[in-house]
Protein backbone atom coordinates (compact mmCIF):
# COMPACT_ATOMS: atom_id res chain seq x y z
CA UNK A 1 82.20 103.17 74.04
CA UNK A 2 82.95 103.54 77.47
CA UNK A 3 84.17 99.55 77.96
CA UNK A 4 86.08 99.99 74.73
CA UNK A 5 88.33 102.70 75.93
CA UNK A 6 88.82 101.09 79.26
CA UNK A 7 89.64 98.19 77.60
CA UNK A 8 91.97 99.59 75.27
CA UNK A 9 93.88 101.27 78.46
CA UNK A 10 94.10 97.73 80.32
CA UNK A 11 95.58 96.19 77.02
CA UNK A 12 97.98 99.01 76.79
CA UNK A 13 99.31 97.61 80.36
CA UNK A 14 98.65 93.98 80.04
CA UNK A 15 96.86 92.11 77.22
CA UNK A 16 93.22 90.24 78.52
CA UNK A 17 91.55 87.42 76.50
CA UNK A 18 87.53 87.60 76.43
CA UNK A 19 87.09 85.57 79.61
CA UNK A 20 89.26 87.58 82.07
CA UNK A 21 87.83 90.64 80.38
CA UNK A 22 84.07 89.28 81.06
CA UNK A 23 85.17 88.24 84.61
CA UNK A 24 86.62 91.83 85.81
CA UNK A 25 83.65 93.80 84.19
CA UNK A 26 81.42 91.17 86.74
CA UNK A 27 83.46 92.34 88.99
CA UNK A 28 83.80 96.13 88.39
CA UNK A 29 80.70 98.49 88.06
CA UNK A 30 80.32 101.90 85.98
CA UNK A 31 79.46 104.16 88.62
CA UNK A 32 78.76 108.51 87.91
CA UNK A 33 79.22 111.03 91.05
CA UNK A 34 78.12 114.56 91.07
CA UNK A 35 81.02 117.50 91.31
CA UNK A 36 82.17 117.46 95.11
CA UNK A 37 80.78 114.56 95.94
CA UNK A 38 83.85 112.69 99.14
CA UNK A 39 84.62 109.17 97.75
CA UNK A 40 86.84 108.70 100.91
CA UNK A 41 86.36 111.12 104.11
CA UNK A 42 89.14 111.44 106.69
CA UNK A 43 90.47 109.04 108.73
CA UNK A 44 88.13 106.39 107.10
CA UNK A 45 89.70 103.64 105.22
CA UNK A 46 89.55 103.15 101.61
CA UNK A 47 87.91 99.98 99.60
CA UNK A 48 87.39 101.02 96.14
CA UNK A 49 90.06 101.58 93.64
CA UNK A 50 88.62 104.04 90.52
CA UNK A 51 89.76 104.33 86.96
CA UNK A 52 88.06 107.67 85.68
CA UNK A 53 85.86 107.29 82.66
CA UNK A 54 84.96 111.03 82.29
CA UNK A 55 85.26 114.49 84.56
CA UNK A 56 88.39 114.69 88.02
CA UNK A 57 88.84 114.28 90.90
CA UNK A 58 91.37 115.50 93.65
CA UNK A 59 93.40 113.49 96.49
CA UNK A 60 94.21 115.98 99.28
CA UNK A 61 95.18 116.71 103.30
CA UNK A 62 93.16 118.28 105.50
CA UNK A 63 95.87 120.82 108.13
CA UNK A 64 94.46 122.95 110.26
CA UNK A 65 91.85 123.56 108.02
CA UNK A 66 93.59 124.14 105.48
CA UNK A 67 93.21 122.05 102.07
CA UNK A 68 96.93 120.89 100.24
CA UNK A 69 96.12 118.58 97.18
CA UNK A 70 98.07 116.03 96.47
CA UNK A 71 97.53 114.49 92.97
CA UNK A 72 94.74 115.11 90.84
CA UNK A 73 93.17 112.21 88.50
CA UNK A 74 91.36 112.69 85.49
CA UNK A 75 89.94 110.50 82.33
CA UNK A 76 92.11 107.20 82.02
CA UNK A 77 93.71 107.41 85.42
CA UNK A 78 93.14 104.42 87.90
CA UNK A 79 92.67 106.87 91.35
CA UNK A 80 92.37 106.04 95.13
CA UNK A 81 94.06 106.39 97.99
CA UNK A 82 96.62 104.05 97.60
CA UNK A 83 98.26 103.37 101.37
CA UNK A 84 94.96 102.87 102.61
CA UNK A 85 93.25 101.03 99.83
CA UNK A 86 96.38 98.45 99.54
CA UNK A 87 96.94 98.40 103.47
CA UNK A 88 93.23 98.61 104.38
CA UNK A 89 94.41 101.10 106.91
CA UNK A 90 92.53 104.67 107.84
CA UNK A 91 93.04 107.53 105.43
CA UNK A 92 95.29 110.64 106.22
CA UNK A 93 93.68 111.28 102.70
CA UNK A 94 90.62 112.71 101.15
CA UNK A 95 89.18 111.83 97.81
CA UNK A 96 86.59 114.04 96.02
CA UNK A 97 85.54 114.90 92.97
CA UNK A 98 85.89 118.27 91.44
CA UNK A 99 83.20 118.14 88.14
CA UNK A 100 80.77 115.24 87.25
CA UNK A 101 82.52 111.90 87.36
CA UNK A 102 82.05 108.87 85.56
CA UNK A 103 84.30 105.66 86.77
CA UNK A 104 84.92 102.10 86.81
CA UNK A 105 84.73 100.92 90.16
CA UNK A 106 85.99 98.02 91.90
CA UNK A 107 85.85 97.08 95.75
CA UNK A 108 89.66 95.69 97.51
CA UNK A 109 87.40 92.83 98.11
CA UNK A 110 86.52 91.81 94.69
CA UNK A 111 89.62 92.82 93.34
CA UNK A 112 90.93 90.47 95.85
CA UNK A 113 88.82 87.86 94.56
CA UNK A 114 90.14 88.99 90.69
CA UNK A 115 93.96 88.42 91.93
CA UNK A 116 93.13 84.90 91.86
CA UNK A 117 90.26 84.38 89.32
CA UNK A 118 92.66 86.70 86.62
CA UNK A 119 95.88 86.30 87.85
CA UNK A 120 96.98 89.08 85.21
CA UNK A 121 95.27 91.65 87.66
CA UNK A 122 98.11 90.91 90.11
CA UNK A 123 100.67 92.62 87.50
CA UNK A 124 98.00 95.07 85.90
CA UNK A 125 97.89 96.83 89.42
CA UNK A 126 101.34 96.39 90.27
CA UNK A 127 102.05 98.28 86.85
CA UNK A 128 99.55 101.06 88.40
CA UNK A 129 101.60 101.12 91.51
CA UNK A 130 104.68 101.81 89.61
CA UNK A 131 103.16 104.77 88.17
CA UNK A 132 101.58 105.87 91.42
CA UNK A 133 105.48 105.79 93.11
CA UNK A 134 107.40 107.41 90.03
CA UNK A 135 104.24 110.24 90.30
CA UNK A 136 104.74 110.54 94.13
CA UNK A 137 108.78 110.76 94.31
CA UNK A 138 108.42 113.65 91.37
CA UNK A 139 106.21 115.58 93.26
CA UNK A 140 108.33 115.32 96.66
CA UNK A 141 111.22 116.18 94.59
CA UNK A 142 109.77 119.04 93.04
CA UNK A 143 109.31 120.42 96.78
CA UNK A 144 112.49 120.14 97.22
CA UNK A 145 114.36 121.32 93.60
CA UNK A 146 111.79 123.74 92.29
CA UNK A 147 110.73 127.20 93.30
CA UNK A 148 106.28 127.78 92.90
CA UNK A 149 106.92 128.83 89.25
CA UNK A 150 108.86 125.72 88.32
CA UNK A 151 105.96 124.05 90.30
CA UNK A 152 103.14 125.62 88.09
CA UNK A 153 104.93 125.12 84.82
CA UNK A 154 105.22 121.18 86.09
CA UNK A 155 101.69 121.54 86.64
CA UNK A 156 100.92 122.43 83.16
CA UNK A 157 103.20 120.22 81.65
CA UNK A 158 101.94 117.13 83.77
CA UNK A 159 98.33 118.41 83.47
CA UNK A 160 97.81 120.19 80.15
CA UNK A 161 93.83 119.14 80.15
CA UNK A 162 93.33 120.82 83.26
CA UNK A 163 95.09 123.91 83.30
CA UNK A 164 91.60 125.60 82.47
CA UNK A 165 89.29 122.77 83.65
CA UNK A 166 89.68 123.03 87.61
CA UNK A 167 89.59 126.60 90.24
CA UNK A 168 93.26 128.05 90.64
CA UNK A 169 93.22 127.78 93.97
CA UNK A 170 93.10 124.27 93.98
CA UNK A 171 96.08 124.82 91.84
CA UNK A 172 97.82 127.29 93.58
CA UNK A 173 97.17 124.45 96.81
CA UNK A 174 98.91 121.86 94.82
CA UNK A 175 102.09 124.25 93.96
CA UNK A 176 102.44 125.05 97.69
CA UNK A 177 101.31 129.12 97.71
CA UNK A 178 98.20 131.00 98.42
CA UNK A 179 95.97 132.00 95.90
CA UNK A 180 96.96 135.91 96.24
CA UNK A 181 100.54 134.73 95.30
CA UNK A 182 99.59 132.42 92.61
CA UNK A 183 97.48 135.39 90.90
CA UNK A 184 100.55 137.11 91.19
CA UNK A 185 102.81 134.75 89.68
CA UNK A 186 100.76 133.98 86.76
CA UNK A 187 101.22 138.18 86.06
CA UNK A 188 104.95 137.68 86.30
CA UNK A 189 104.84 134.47 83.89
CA UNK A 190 102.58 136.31 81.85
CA UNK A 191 104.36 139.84 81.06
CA UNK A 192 107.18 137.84 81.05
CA UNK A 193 106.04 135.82 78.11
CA UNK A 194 104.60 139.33 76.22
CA UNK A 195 108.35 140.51 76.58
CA UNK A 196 109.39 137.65 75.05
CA UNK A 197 106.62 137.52 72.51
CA UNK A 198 107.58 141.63 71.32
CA UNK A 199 111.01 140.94 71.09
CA UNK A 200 110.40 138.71 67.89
């Protein structure tokens, strides 16, 4: 089940006859990490690129001790830390799971190797990239356009199957806020929407 849905998702991008299908699964290994396990620490660089099978993870930046996600991945997403996976360059990034993960994994090396056994692979991950930018550039504009609540209700639009799934304050990090304020917005969002709600 599990190599028919990943299938299905690389088809969606690019379609794969048998043989480059049996050649990336050589390549790629099914791989399950317990909830907070670090896939990529600080400063180290990155060499495996992840599509999630089951359970999420989170991308974030360490400041001053202080923890700001940056993207959060769950089932179907391909996740890593791009820059340093593509560049082979030290992390400013770390990766870490936040419940009991299941993913395809592949190493830069043998997907390096797979760019020239299944030349498809060379547009299947520049597809991914795409996605990676257009995600990226919304976020950085959202910084700059949207106040915290616009942030959240992004949030729940872009992540409706995690809204309940991971702690708020790794939401309330992702939005920008502490997690006093974000308790407090919710409460405004909320008596806001049982205003609405008696008025009908």
């Amino acid at each position: 089940m599990e190599n028919k849905t990943i299938l299905e998702i690389f088809n969606s991008i690019i379609p794969l006859n048998s043989k480059e299908i049996e050649l990336i699964f050589q390549k790629a290994k099914v791989e399950s990490f317990t909830k907070k396990t670090t896939l990529l620490k600080l400063n180290h660089t990155c060499n495996h690129m992840y599509f999630v099978i089951s359970g999420c993870l989170r991308l974030y930046y360490l400041k001053d001790d202080v923890e700001r996600n940056c993207f959060f991945f769950h089932e179907n997403n391909f996740c890593t830390a791009f820059g340093s996976f593509m560049q082979q360059r030290p992390s400013n990034q770390i990766l870490q799971t936040i419940e009991d993960t299941t993913c395809l994994t592949i190493s830069h090396a043998d997907l390096e190797i797979l760019y020239t056994l299944v030349p498809k692979m060379n547009t299947l991950v520049r597809k991914i990239l795409e996605e990676r930018y257009t995600n990226a550039h919304d976020i950085i504009s959202s910084f700059i356009l949207h106040n915290p609540e616009e942030r959240y209700l992004e949030f729940i639009n872009k992540y409706p199957l995690l809204v309940n799934r991971i702690p708020e304050y790794h939401i309330s990090s992702y939005i920008g806020i502490t997690p006093k304020s974000f308790s407090r917005l919710k409460g405004r969002i909320k008596k806001r929407f049982s205003v609405l709600q008696a008025k009908k």
